[in-house]
N, C-alpha and C. Protein backbone atom coordinates (compact mmCIF):
# COMPACT_ATOMS: atom_id res chain seq x y z
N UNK A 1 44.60 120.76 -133.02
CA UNK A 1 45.87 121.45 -133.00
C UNK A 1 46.66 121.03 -134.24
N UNK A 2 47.36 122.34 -134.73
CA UNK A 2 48.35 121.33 -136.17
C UNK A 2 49.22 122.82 -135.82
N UNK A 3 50.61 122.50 -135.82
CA UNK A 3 51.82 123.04 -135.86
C UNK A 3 52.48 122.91 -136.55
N UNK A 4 53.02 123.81 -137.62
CA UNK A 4 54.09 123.31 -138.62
C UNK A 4 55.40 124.20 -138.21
N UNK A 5 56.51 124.25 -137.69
CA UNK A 5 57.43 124.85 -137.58
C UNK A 5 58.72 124.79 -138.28
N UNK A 6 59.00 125.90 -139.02
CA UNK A 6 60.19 125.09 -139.65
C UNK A 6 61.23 127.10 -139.88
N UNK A 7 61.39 127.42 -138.75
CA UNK A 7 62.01 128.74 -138.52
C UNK A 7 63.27 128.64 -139.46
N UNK A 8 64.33 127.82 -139.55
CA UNK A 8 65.13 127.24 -140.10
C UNK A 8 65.25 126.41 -141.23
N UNK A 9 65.28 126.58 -142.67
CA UNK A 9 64.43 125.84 -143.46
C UNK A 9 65.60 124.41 -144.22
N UNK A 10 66.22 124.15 -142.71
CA UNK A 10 67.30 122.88 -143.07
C UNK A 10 66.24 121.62 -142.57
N UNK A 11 64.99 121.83 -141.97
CA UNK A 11 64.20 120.68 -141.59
C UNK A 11 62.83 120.97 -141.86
N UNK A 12 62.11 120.45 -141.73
CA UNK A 12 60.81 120.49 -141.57
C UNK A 12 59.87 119.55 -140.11
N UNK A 13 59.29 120.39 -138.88
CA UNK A 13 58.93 119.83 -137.96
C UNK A 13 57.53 119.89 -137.99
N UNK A 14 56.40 119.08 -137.49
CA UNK A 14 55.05 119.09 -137.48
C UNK A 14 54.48 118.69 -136.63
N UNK A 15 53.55 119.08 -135.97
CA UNK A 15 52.88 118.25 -134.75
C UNK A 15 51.25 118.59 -134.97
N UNK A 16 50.85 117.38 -134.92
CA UNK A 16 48.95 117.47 -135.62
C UNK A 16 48.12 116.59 -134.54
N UNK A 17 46.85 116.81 -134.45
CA UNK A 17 46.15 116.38 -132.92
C UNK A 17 45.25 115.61 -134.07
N UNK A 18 44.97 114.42 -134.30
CA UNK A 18 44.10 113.51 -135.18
C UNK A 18 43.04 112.70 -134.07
N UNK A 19 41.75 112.46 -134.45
CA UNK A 19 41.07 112.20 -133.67
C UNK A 19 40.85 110.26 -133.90
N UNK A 20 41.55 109.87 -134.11
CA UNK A 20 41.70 108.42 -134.25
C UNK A 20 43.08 108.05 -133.45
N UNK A 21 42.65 106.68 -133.22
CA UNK A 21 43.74 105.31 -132.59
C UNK A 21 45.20 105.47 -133.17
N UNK A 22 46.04 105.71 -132.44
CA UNK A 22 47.34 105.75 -132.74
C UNK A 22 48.04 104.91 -133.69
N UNK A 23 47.23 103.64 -133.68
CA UNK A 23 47.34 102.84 -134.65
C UNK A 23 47.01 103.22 -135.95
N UNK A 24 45.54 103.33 -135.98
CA UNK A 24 45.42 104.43 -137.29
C UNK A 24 46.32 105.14 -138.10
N UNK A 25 46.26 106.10 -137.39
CA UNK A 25 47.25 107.00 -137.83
C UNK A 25 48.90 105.95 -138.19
N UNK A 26 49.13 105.68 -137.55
CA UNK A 26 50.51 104.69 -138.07
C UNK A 26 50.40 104.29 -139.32
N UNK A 27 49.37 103.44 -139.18
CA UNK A 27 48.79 102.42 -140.57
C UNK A 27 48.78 103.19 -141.65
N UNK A 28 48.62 104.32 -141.61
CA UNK A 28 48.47 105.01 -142.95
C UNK A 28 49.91 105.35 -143.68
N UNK A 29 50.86 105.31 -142.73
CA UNK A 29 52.24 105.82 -143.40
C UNK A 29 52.68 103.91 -144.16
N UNK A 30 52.06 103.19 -143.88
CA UNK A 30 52.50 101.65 -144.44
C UNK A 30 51.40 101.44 -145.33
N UNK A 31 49.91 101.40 -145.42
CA UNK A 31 49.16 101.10 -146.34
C UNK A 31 49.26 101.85 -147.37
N UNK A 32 49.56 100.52 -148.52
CA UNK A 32 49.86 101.25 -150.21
C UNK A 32 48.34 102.29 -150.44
N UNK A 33 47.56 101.48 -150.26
CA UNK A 33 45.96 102.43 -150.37
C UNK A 33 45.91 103.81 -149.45
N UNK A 34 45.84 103.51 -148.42
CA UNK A 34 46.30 104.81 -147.58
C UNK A 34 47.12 106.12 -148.31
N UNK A 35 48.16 105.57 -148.41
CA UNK A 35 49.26 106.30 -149.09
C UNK A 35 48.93 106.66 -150.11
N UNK A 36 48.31 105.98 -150.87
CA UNK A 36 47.92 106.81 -152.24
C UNK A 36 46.67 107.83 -151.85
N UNK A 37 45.41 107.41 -150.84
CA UNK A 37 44.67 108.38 -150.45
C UNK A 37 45.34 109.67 -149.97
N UNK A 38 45.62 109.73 -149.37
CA UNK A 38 46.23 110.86 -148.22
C UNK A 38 47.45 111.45 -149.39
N UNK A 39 48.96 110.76 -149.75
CA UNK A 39 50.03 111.30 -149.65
C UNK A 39 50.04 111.45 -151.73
N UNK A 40 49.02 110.70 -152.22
CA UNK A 40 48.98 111.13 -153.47
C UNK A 40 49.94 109.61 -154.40
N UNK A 41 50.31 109.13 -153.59
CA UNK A 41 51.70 108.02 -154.26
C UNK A 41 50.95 107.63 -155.33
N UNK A 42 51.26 106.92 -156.43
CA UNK A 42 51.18 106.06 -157.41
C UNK A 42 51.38 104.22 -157.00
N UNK A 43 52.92 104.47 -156.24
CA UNK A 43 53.44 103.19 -156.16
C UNK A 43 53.86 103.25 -154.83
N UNK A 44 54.07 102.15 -153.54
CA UNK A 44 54.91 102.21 -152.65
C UNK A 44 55.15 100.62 -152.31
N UNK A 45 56.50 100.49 -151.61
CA UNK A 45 57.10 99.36 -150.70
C UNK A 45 57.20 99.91 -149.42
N UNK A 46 56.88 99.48 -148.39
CA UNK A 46 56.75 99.71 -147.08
C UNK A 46 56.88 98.66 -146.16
N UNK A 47 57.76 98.34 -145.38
CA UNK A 47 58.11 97.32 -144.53
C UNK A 47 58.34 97.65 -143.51
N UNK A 48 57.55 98.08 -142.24
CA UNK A 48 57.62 98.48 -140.63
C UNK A 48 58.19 97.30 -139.98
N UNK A 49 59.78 97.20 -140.25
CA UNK A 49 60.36 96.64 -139.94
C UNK A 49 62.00 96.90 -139.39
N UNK A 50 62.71 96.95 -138.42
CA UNK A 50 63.88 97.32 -138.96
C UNK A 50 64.83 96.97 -139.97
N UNK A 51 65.10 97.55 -141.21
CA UNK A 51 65.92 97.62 -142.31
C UNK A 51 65.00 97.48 -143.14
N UNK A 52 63.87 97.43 -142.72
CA UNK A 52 62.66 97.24 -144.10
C UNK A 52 62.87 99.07 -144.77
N UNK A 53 62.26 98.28 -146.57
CA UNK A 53 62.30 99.78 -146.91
C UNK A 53 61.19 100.35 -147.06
N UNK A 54 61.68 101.64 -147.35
CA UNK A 54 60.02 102.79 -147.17
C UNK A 54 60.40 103.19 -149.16
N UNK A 55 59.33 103.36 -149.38
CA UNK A 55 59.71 103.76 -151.04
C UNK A 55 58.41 104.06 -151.48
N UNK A 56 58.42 105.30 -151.97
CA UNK A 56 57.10 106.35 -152.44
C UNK A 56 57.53 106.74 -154.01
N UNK A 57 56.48 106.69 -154.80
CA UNK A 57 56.63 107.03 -156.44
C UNK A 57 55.47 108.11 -156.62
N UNK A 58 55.66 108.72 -156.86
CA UNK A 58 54.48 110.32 -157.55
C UNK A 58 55.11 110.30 -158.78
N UNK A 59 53.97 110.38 -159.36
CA UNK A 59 53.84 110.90 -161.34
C UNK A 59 54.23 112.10 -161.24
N UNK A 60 55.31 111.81 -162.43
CA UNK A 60 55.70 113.27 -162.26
C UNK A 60 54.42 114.54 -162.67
N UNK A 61 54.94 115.83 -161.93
CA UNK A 61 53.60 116.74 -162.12
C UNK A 61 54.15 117.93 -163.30
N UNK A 62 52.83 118.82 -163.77
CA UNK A 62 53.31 119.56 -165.07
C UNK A 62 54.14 120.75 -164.27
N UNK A 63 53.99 121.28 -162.91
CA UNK A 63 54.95 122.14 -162.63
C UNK A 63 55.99 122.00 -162.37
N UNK A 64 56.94 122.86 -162.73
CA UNK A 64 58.25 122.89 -162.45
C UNK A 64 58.82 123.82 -161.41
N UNK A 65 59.73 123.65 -160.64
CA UNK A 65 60.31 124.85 -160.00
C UNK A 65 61.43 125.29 -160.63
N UNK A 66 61.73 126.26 -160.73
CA UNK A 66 62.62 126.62 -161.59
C UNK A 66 63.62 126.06 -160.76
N UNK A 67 64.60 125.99 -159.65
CA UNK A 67 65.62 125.33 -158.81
C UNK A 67 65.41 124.18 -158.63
N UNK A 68 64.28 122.99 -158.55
CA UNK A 68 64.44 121.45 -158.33
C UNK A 68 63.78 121.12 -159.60
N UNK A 69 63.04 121.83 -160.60
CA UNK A 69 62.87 120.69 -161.67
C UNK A 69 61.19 120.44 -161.44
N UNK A 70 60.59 119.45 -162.13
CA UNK A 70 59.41 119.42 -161.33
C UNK A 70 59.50 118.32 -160.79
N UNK A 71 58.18 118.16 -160.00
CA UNK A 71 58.02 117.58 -158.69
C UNK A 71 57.58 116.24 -159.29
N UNK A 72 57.75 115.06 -157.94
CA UNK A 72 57.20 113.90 -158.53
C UNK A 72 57.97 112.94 -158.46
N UNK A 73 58.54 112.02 -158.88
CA UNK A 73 59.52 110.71 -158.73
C UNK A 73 59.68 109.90 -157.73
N UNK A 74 60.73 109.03 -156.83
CA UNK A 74 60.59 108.84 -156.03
C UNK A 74 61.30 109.05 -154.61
N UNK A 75 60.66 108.70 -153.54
CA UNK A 75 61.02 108.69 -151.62
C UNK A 75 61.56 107.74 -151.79
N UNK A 76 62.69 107.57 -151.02
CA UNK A 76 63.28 105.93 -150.65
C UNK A 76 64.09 106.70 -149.08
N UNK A 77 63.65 105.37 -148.03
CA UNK A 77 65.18 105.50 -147.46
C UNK A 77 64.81 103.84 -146.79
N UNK A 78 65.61 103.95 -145.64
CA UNK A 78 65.66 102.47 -144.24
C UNK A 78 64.86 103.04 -143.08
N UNK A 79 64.26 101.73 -143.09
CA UNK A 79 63.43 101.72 -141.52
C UNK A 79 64.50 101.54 -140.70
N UNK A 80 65.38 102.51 -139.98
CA UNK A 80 66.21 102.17 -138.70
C UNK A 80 65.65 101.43 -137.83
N UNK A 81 64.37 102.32 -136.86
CA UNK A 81 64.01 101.98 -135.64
C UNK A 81 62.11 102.10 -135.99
N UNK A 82 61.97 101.01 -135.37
CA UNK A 82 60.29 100.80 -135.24
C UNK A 82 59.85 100.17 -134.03
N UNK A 83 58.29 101.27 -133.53
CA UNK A 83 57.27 100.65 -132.24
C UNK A 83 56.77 100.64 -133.14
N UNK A 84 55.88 99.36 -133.46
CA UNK A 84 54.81 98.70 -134.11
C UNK A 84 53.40 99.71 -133.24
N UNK A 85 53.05 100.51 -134.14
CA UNK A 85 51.59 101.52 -133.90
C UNK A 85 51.71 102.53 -133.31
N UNK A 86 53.42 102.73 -133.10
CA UNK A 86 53.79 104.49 -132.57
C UNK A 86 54.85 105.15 -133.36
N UNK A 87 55.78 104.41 -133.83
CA UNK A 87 56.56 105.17 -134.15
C UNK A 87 57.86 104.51 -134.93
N UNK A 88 58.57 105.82 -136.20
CA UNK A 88 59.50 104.67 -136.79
C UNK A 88 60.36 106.16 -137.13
N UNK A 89 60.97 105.76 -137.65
CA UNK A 89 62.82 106.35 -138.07
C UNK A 89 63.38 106.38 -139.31
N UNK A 90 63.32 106.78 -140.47
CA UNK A 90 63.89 106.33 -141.41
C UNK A 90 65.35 107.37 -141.68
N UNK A 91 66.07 106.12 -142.20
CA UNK A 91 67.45 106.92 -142.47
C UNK A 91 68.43 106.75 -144.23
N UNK A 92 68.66 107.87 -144.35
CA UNK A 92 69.36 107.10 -145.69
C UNK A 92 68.44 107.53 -146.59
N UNK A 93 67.26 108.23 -146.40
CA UNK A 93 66.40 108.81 -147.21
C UNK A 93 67.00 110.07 -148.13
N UNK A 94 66.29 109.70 -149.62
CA UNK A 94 66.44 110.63 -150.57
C UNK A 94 65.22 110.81 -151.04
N UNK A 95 65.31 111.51 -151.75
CA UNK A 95 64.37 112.23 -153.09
C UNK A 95 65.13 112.18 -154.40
N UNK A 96 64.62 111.59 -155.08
CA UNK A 96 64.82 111.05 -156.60
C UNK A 96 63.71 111.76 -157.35
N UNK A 97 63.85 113.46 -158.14
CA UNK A 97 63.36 113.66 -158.69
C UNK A 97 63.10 113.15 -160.07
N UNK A 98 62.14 113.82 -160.66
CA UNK A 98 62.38 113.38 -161.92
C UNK A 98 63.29 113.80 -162.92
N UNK A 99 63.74 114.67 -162.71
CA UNK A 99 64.93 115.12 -163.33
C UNK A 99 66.17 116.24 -162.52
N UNK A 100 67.10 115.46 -162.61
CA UNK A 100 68.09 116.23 -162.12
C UNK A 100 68.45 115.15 -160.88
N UNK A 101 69.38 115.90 -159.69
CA UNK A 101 70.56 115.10 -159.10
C UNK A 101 69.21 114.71 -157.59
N UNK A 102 69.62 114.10 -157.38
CA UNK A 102 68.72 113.30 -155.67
C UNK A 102 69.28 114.11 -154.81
N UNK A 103 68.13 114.31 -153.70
CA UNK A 103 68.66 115.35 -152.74
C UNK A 103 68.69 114.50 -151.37
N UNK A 104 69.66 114.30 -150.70
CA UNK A 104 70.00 113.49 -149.35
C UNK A 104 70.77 113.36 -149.09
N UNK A 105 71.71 112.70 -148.14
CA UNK A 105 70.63 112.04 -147.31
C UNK A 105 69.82 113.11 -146.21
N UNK A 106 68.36 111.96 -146.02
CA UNK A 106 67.65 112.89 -145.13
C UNK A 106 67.28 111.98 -143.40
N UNK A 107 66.61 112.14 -142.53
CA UNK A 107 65.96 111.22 -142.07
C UNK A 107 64.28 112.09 -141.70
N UNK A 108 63.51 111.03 -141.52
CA UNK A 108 62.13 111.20 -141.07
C UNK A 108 61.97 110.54 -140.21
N UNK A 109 60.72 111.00 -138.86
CA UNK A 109 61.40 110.60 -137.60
C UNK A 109 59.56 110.75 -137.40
N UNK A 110 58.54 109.75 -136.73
CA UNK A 110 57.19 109.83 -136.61
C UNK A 110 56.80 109.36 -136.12
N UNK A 111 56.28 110.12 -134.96
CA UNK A 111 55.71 109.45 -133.63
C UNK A 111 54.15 109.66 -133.62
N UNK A 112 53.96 108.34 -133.12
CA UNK A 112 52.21 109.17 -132.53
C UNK A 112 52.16 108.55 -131.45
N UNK A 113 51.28 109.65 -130.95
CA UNK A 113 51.74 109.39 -129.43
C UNK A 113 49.37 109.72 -129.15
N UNK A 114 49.53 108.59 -128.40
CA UNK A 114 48.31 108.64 -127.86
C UNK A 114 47.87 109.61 -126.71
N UNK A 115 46.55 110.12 -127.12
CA UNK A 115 46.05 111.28 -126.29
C UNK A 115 44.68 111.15 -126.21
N UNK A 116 43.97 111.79 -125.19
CA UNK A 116 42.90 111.71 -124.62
C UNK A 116 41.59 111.90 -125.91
N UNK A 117 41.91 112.35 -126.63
CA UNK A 117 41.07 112.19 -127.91
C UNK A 117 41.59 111.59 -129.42
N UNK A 118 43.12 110.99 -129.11
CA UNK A 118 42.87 110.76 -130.48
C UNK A 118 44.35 110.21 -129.98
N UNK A 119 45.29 110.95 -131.12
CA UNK A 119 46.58 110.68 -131.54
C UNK A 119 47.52 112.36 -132.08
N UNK A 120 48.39 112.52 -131.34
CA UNK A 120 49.46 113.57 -131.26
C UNK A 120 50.74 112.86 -132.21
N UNK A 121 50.22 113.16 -133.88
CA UNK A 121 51.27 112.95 -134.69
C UNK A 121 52.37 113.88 -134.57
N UNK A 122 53.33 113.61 -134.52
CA UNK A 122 54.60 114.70 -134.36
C UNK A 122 55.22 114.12 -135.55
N UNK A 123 55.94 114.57 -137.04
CA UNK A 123 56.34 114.39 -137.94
C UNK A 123 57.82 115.28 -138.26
N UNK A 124 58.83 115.01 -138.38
CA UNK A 124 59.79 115.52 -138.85
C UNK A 124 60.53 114.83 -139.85
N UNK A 125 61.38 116.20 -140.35
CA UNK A 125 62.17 115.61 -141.38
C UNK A 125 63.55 116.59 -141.44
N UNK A 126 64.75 116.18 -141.75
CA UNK A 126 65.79 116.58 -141.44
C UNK A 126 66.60 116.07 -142.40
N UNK A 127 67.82 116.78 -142.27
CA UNK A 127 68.99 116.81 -143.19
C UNK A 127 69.41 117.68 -144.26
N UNK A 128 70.38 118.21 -144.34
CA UNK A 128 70.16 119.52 -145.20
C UNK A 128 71.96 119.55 -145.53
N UNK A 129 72.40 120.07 -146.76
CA UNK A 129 73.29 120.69 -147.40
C UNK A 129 73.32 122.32 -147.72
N UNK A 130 74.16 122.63 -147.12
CA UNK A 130 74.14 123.82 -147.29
C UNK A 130 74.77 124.76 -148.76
N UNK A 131 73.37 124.29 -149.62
CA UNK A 131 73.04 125.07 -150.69
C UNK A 131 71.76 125.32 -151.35
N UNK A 132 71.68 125.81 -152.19
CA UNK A 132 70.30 126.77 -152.84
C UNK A 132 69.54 125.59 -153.01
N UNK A 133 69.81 124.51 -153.86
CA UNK A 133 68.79 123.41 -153.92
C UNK A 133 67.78 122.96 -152.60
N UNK A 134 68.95 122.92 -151.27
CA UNK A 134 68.64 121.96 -150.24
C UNK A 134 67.10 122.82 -149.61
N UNK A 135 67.86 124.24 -149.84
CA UNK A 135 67.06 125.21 -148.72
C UNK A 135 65.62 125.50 -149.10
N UNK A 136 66.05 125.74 -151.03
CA UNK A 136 64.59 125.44 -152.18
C UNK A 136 63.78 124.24 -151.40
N UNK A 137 64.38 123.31 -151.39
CA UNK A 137 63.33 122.28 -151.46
C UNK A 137 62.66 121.85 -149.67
N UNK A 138 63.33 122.51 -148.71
CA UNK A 138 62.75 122.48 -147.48
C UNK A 138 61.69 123.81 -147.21
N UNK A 139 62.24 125.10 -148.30
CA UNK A 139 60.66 125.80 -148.11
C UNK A 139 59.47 125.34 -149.02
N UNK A 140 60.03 125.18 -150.09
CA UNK A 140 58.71 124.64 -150.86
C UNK A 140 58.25 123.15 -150.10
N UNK A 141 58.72 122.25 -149.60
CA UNK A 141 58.45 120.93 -148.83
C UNK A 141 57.77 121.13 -147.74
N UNK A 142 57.63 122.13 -147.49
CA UNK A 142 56.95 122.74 -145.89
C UNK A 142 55.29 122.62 -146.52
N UNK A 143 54.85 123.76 -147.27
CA UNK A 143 53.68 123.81 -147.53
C UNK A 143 52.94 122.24 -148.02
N UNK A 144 53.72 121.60 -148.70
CA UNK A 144 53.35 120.21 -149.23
C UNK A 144 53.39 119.26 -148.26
N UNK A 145 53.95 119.34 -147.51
CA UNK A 145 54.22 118.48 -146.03
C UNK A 145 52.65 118.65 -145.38
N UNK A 146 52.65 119.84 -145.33
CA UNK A 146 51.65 121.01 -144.07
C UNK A 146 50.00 120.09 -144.93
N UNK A 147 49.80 120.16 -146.54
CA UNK A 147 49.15 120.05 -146.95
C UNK A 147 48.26 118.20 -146.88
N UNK A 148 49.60 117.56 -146.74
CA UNK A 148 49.48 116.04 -147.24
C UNK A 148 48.88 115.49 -146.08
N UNK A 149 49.69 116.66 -144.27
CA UNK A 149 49.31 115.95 -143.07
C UNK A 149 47.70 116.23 -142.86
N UNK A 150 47.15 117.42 -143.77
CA UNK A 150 45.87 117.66 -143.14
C UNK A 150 44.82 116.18 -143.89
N UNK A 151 45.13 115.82 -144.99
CA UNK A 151 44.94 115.22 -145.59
C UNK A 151 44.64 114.02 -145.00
N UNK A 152 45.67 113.31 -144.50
CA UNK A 152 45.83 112.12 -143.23
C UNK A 152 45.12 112.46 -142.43
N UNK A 153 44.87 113.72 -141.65
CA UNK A 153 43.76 113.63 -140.98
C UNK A 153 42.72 113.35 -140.83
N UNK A 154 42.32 113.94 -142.46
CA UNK A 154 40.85 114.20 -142.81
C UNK A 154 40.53 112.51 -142.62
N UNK A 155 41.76 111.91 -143.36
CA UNK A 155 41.48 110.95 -144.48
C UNK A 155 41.27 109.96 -143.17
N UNK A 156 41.98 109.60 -141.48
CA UNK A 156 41.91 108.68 -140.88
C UNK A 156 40.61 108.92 -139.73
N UNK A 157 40.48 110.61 -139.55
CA UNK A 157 39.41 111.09 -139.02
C UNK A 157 37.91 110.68 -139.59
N UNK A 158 37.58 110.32 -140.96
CA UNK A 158 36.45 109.87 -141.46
C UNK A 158 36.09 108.03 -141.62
N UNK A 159 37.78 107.84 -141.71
CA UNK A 159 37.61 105.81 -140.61
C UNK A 159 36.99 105.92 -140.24
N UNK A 160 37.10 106.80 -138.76
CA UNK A 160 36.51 106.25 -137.30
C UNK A 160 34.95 106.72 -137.04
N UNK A 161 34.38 107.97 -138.24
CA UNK A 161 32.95 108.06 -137.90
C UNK A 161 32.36 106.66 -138.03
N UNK A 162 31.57 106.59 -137.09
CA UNK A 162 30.09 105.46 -137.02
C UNK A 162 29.59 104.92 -137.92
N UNK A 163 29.32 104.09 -138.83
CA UNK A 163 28.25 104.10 -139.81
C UNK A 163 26.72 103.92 -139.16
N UNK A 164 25.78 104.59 -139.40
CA UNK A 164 24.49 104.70 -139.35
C UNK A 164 23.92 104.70 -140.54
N UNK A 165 23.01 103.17 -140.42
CA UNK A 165 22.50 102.46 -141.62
C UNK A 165 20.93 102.41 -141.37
């Protein structure tokens, strides 16, 4: 199952059925390696902690959007609230493009929730200003969101095969 809903383009909501340990799946939003597999990062700080910070760096890329500039720079916000292998909160989150003004605050909100085959990631993201930039960057953020979670899948779904040696 993978759901991306975002009828309203002031958020972005997601819900994905991953066939690994809830833990898994967690681990990947904190491992610098992870993160660079799956979400593309260059650089990150990650502290699953409360007030620990979350902080993502992407090289900047050769496209541009004509309304945000191009893509790339960095994620920052605060770990509000954390279950150690289900779920965390961040608040105070921006986007620090590479050029031009930071768009936030936002929060991201990520649960996984254990299920009879795996793990029921539910992923959101929220916060919005009501103007052309905010709304730009929650439709174009949808497909890249939609893209990064299949990614995590693939990427925590091939952990857990067997090795046969």
């Amino acid at each position: 199952m993978f759901g991306c809903a975002s009828p309203d383009p002031a958020s972005f909501d997601c819900v994905i059925e991953i066939a690994a340990p809830p833990e898994t799946v967690y681990s990947a939003f904190f491992s610098r390696e992870a993160l660079q597999r799956w979400w593309g990062v260059i650089a990150s700080i990650t502290g699953p902690r409360p007030l620990g910070i979350y902080a993502l760096e992407w090289a900047r890329s050769p496209e541009i959007d004509p309304l945000l500039g191009p893509w790339g720079g960095v994620f920052y916000g605060v770990v509000i609230d954390v279950r150690l292998g289900r779920e965390f909160f961040l608040a105070d989150a921006y986007w620090m493009p590479p050029e031009g003004d930071p768009i936030g605050p936002m929060a991201v909100h990520v649960t996984c929730e254990p299920t009879h085959s795996g793990t029921r990631l539910r992923f959101q993201q929220s916060g919005c200003d009501d103007n052309p930039r905010w709304r730009r960057f929650y439709r174009v953020i949808a497909s890249s969101w939609s893209a990064a979670l299949s990614r995590l899948k693939e990427e925590v779904e091939q952990e857990q095969l067997p090795d046969f040696v």
